[in-house]
N, C-alpha and C. Protein backbone atom coordinates (compact mmCIF):
# COMPACT_ATOMS: atom_id res chain seq x y z
N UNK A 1 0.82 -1.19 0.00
CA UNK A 1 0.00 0.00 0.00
C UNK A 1 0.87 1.26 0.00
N UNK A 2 2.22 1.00 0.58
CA UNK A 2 3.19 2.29 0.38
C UNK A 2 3.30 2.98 -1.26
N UNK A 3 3.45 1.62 -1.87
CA UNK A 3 3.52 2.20 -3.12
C UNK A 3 2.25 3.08 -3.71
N UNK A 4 1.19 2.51 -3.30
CA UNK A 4 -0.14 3.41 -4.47
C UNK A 4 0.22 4.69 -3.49
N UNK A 5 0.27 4.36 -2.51
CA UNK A 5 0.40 6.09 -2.00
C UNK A 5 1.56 6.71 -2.76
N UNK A 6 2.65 6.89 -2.59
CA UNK A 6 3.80 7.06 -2.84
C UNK A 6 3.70 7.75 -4.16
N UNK A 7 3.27 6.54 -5.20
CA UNK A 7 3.55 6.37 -6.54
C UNK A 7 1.64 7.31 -7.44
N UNK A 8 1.17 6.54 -7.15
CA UNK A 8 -0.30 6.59 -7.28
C UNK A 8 -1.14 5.96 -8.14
N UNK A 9 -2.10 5.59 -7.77
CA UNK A 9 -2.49 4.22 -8.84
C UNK A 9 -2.77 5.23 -10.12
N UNK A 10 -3.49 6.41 -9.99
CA UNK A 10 -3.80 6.82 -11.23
C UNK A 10 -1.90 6.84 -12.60
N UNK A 11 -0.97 6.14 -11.83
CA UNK A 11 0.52 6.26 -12.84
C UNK A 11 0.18 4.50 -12.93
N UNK A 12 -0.50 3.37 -12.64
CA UNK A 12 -0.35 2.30 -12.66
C UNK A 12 -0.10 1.50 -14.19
N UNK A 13 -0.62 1.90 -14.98
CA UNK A 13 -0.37 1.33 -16.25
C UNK A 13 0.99 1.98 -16.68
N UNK A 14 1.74 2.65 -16.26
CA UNK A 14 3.18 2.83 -16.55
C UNK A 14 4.01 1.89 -15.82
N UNK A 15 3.67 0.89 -14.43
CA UNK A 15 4.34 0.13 -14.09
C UNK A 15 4.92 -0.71 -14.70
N UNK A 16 6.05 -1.03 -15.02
CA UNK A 16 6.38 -2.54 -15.35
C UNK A 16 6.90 -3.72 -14.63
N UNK A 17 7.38 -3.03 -13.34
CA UNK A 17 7.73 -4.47 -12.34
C UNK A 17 7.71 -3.94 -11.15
N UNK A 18 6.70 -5.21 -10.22
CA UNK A 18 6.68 -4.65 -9.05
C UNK A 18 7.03 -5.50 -8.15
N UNK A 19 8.03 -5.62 -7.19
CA UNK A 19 8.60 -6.22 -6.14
C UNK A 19 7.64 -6.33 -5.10
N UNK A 20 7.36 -7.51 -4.73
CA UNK A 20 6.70 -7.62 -2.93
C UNK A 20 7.31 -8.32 -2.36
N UNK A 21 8.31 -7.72 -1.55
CA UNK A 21 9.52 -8.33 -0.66
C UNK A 21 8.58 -8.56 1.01
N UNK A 22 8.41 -9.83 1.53
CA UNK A 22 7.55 -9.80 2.71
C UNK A 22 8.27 -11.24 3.05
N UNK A 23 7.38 -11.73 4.59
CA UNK A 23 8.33 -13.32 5.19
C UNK A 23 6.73 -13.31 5.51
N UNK A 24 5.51 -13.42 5.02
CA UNK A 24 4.41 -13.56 5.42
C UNK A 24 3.50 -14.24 4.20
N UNK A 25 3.12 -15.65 4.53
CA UNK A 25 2.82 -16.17 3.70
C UNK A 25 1.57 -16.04 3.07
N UNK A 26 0.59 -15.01 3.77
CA UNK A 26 -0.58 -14.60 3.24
C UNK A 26 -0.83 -13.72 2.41
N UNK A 27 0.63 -12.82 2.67
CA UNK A 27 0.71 -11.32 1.33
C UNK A 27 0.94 -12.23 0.25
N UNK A 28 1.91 -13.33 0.19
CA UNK A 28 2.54 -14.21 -0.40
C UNK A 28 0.95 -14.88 -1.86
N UNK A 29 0.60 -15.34 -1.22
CA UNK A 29 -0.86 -16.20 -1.96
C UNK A 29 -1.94 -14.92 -2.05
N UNK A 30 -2.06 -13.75 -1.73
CA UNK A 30 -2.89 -12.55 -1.86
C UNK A 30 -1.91 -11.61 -3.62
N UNK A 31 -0.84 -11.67 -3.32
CA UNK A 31 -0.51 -11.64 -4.68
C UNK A 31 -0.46 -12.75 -5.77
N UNK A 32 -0.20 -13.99 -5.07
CA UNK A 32 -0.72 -14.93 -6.29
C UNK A 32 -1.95 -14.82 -6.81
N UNK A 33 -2.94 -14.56 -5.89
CA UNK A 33 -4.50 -14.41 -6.59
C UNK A 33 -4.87 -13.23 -7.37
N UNK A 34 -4.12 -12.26 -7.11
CA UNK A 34 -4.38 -10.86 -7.70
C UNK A 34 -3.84 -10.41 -8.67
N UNK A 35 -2.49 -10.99 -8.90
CA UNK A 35 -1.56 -10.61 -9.62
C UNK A 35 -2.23 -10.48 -11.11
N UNK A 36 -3.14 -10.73 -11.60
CA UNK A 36 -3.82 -10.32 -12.92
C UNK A 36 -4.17 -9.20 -13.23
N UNK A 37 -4.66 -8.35 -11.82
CA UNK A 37 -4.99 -7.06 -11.71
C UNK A 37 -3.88 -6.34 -12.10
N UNK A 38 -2.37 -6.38 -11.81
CA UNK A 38 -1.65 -5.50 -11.75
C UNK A 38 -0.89 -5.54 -13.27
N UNK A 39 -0.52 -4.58 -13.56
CA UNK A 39 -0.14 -4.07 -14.97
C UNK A 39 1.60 -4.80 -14.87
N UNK A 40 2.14 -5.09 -16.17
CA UNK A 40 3.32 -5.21 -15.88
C UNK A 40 3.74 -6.76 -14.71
N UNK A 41 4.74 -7.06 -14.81
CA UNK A 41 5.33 -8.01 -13.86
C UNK A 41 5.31 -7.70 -12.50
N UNK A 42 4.87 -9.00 -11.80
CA UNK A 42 4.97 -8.56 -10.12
C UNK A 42 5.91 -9.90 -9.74
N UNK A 43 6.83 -10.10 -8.66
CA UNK A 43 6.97 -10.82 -7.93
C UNK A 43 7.38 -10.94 -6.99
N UNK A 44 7.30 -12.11 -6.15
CA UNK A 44 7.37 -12.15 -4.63
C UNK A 44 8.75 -12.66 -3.92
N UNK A 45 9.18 -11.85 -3.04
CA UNK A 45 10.73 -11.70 -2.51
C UNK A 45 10.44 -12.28 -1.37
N UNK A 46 11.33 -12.84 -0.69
CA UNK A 46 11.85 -13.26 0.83
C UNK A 46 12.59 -11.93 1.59
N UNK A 47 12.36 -11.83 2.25
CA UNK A 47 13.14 -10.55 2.88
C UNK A 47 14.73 -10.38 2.85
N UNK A 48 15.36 -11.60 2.50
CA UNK A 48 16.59 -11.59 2.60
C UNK A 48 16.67 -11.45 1.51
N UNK A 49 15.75 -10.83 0.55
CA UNK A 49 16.38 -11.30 -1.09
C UNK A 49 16.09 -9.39 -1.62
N UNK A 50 15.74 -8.59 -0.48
CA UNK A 50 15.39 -7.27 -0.67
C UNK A 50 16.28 -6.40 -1.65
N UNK A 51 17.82 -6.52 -1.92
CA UNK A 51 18.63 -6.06 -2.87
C UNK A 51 18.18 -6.55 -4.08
N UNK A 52 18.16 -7.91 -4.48
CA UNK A 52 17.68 -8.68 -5.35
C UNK A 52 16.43 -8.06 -5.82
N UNK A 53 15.54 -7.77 -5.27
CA UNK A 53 14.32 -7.25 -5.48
C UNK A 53 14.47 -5.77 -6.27
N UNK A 54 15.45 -5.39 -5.34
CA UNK A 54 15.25 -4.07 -6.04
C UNK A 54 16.49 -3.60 -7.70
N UNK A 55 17.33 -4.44 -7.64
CA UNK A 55 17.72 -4.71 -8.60
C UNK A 55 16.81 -5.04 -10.10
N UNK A 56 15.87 -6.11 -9.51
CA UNK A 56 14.62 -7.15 -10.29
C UNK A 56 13.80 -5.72 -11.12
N UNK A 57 13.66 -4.68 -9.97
CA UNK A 57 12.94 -3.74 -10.61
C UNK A 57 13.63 -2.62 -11.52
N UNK A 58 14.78 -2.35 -11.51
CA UNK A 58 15.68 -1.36 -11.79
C UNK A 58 15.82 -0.58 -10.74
N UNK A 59 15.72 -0.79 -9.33
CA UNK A 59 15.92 0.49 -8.81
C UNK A 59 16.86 0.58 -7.80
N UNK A 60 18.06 -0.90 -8.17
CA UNK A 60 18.96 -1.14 -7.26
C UNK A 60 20.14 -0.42 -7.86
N UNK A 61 21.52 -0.49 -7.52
CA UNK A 61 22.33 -0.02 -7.68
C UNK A 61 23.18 -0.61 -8.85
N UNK A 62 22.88 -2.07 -8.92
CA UNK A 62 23.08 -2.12 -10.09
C UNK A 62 22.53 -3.33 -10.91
N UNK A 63 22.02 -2.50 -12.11
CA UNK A 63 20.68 -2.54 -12.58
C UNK A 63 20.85 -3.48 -13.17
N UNK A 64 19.77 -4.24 -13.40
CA UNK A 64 20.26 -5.49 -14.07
C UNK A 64 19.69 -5.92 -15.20
């Protein structure tokens, strides 16, 4: 939810990848079910994998 605030859903069809870095297995299967809704690629991180993630999106340091 940080992100629609942040970002704003009305920019959502410009997304192309969205990271959900969590250790909670219900955000986990709440984006498996939803993930149709969202524009662009989504996927789901382990918390230890949070660099990785943000790399995944372009917004790590180095981009991949």
């Amino acid at each position: 939810m940080k992100v629609a605030g942040s970002v704003g859903l009305r920019y959502r069809s410009a997304w192309e990848r969205l990271a959900v870095v969590t250790d909670k297995d219900w955000i986990r299967h709440g984006v498996a079910a939803f993930s149709w809704v969202i524009p662009g690629e989504i996927r789901v991180f382990e918390l230890s994998e949070l660099e990785l993630a943000k790399v995944w999106t372009g917004g790590g340091a180095e981009s991949a």
